[in-house]
N, C-alpha and C. Protein backbone atom coordinates (compact mmCIF):
# COMPACT_ATOMS: atom_id res chain seq x y z
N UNK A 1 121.44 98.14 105.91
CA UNK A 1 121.94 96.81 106.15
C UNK A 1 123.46 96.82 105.99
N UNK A 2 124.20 96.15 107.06
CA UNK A 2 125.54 96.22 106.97
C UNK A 2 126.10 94.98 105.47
N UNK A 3 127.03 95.14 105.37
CA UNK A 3 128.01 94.69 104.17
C UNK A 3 128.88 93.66 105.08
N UNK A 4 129.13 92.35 105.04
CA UNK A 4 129.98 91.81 105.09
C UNK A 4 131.14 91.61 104.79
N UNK A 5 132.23 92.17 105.49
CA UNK A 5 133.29 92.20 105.65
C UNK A 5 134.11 91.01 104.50
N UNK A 6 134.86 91.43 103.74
CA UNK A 6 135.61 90.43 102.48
C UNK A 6 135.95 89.59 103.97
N UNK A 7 136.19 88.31 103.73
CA UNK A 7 137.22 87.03 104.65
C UNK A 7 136.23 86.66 106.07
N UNK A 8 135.37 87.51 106.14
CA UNK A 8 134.83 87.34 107.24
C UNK A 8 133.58 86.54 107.05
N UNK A 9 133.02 85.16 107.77
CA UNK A 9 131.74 84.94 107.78
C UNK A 9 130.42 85.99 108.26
N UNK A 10 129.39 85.50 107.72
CA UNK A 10 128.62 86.40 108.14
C UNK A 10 127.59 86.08 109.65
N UNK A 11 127.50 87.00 109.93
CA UNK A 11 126.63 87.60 111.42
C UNK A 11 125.81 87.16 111.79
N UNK A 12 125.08 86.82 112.85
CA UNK A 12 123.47 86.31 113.26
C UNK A 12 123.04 88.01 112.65
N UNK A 13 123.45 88.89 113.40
CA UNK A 13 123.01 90.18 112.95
C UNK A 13 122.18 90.30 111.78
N UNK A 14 123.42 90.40 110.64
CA UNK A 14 123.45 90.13 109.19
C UNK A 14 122.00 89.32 108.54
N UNK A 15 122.01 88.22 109.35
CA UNK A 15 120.94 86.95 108.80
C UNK A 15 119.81 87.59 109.39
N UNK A 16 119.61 87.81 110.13
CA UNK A 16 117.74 88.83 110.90
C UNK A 16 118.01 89.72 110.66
N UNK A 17 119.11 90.84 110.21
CA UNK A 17 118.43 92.09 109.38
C UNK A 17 118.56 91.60 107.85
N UNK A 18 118.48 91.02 107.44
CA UNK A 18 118.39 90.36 105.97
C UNK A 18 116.91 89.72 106.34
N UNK A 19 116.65 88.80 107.03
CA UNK A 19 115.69 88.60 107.06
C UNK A 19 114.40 89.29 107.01
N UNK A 20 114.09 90.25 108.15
CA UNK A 20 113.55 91.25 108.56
C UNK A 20 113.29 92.34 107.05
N UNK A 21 114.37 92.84 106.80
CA UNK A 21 113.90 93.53 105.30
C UNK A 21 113.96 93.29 104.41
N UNK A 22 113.99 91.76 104.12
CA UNK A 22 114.55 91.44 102.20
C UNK A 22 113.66 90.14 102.11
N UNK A 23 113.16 89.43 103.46
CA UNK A 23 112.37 88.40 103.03
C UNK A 23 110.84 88.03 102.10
N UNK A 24 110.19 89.25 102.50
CA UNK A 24 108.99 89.30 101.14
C UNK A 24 109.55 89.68 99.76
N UNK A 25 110.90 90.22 99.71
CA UNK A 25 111.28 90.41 98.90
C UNK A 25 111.59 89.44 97.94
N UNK A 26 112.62 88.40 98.52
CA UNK A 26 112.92 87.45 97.98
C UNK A 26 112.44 86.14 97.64
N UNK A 27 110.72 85.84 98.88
CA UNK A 27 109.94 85.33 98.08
C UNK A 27 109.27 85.79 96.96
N UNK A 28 109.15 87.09 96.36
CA UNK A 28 108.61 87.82 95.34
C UNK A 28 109.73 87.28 93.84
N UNK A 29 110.38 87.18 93.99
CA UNK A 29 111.75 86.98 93.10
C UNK A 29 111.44 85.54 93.18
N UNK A 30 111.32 84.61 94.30
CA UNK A 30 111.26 83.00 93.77
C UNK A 30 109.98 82.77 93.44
N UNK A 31 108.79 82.98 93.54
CA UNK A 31 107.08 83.10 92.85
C UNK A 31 107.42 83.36 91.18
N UNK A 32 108.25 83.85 91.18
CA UNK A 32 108.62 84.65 89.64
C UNK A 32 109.16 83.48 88.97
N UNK A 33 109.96 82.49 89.68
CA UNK A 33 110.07 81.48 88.57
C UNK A 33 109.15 79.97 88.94
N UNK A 34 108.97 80.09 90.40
CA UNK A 34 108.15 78.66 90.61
C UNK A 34 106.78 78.73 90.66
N UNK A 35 106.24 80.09 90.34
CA UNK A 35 104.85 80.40 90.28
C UNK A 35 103.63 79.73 91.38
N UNK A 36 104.39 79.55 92.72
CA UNK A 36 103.35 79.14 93.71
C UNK A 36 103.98 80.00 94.88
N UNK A 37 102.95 80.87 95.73
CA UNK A 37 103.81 81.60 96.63
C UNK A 37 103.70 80.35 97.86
N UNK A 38 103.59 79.78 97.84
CA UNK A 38 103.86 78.90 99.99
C UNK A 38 105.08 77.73 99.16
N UNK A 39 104.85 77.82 97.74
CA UNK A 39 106.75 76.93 97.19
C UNK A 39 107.80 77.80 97.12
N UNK A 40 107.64 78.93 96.97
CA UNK A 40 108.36 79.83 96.49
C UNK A 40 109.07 80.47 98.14
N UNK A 41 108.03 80.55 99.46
CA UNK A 41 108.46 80.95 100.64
C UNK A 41 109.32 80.02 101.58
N UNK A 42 109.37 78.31 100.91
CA UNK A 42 109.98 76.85 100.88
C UNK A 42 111.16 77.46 100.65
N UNK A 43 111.42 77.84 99.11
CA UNK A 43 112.68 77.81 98.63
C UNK A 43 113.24 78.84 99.44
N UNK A 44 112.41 80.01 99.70
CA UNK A 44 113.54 81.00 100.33
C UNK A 44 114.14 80.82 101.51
N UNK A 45 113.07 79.74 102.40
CA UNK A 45 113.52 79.63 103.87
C UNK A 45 114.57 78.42 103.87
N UNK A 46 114.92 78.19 102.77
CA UNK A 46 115.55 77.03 102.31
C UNK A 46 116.85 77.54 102.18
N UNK A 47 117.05 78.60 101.71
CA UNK A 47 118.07 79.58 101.67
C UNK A 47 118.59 80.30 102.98
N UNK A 48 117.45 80.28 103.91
CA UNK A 48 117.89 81.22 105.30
C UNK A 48 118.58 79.77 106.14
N UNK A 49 118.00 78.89 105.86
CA UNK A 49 118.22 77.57 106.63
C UNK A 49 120.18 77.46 105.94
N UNK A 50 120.47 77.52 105.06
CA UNK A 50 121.24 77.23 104.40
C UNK A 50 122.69 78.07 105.18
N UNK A 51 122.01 79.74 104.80
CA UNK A 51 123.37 80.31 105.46
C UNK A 51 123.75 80.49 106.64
N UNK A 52 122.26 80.11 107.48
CA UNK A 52 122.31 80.08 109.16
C UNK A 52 123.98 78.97 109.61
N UNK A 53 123.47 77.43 108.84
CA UNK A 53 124.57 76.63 109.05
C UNK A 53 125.77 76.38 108.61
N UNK A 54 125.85 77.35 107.22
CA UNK A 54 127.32 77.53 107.18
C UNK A 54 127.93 79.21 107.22
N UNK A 55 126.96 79.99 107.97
CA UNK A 55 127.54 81.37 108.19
C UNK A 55 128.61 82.07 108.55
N UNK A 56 129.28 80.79 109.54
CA UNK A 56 130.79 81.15 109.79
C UNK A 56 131.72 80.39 108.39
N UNK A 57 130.86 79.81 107.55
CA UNK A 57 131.93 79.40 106.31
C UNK A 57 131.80 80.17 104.86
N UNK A 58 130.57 80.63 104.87
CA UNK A 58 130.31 81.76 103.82
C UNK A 58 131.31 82.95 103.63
N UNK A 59 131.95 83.50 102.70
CA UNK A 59 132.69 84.52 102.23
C UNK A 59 132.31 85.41 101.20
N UNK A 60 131.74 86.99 102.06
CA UNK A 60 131.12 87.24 100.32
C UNK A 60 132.27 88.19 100.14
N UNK A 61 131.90 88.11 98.67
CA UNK A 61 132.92 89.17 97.83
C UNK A 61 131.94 90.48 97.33
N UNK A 62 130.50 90.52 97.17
CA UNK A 62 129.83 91.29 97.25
C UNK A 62 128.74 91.91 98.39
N UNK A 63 127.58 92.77 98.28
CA UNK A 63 126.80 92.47 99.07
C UNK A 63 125.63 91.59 99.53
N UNK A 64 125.66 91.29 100.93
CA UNK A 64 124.83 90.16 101.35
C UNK A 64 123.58 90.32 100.12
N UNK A 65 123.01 91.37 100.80
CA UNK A 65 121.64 91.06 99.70
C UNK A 65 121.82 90.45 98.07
N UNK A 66 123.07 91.02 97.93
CA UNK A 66 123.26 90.84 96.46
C UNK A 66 123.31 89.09 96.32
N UNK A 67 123.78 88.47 97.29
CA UNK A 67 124.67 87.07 97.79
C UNK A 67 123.10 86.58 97.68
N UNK A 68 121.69 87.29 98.63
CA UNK A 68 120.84 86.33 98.71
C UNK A 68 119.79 86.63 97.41
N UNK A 69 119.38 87.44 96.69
CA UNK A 69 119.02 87.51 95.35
C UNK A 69 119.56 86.15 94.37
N UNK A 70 120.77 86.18 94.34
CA UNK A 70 121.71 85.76 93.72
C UNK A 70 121.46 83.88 93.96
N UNK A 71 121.41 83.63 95.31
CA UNK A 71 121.27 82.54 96.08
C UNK A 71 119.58 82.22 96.27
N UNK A 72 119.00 82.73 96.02
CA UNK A 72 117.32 82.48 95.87
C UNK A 72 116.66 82.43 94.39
N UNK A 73 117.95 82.78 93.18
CA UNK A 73 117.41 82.39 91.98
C UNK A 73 117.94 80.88 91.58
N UNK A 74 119.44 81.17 92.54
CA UNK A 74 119.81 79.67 92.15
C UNK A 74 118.77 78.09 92.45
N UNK A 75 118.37 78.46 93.81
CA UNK A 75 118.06 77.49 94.28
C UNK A 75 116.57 77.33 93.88
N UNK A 76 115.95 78.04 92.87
CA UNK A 76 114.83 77.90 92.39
C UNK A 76 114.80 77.77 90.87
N UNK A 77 116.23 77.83 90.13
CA UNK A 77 116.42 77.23 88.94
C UNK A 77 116.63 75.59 89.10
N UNK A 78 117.53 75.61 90.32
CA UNK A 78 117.85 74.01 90.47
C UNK A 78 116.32 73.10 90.75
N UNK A 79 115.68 73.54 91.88
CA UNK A 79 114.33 73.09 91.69
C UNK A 79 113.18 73.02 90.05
N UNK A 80 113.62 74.09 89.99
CA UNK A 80 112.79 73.96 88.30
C UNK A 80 113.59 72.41 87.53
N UNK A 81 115.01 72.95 87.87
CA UNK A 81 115.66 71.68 86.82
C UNK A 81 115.40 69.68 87.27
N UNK A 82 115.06 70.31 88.82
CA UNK A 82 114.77 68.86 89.80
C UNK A 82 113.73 68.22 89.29
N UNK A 83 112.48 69.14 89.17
CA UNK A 83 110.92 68.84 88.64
C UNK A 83 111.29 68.23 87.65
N UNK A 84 111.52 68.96 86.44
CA UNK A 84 111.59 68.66 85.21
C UNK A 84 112.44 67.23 85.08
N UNK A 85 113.43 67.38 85.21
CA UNK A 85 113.81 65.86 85.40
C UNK A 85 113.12 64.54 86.10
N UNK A 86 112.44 64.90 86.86
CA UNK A 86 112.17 63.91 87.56
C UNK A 86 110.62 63.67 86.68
N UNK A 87 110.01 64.62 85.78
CA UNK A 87 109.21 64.26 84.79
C UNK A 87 109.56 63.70 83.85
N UNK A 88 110.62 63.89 83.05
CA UNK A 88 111.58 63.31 81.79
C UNK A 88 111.52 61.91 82.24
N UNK A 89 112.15 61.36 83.27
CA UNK A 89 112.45 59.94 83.71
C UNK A 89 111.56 59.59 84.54
């Protein structure tokens, strides 16, 4: 898998070979904290949806995969924190 260029947005390329080899992956990693796999395949496509529309505004400083690991725990802590709140109140 290619590396995104520092300053440069990233690729349709980039996004379907990320897709293609890292996506069971990275629903495996969000199941791990939301413990339902068809919520957990939500959050990730939630994530592909995400960098599709700002791909020409994204800048990584590391590697993509690292960017979507990184970006598929976030967005499944924030959901954990969404639930929970919305139980509290």
């Amino acid at each position: 898998m290619q590396h995104a260029e520092e300053g440069q947005g990233i690729s349709v390329r980039q996004i379907e070979e990320l897709f293609h080899a890292k996506y069971e992956n990275l629903c495996m990693i969000a199941v791990r904290y939301v413990d339902e796999l068809e919520l957990a395949k939500d959050l990730v496509q939630e994530f592909f949806v995400y960098i599709w529309n700002k791909r020409d505004q994204i800048r990584l400083k590391s590697s993509f995969e690292a960017y979507a690991v990184r970006s598929v725990k976030n967005i499944c802590v924030t959901y954990i924190k969404r639930q929970r709140d919305l139980i509290i109140y």
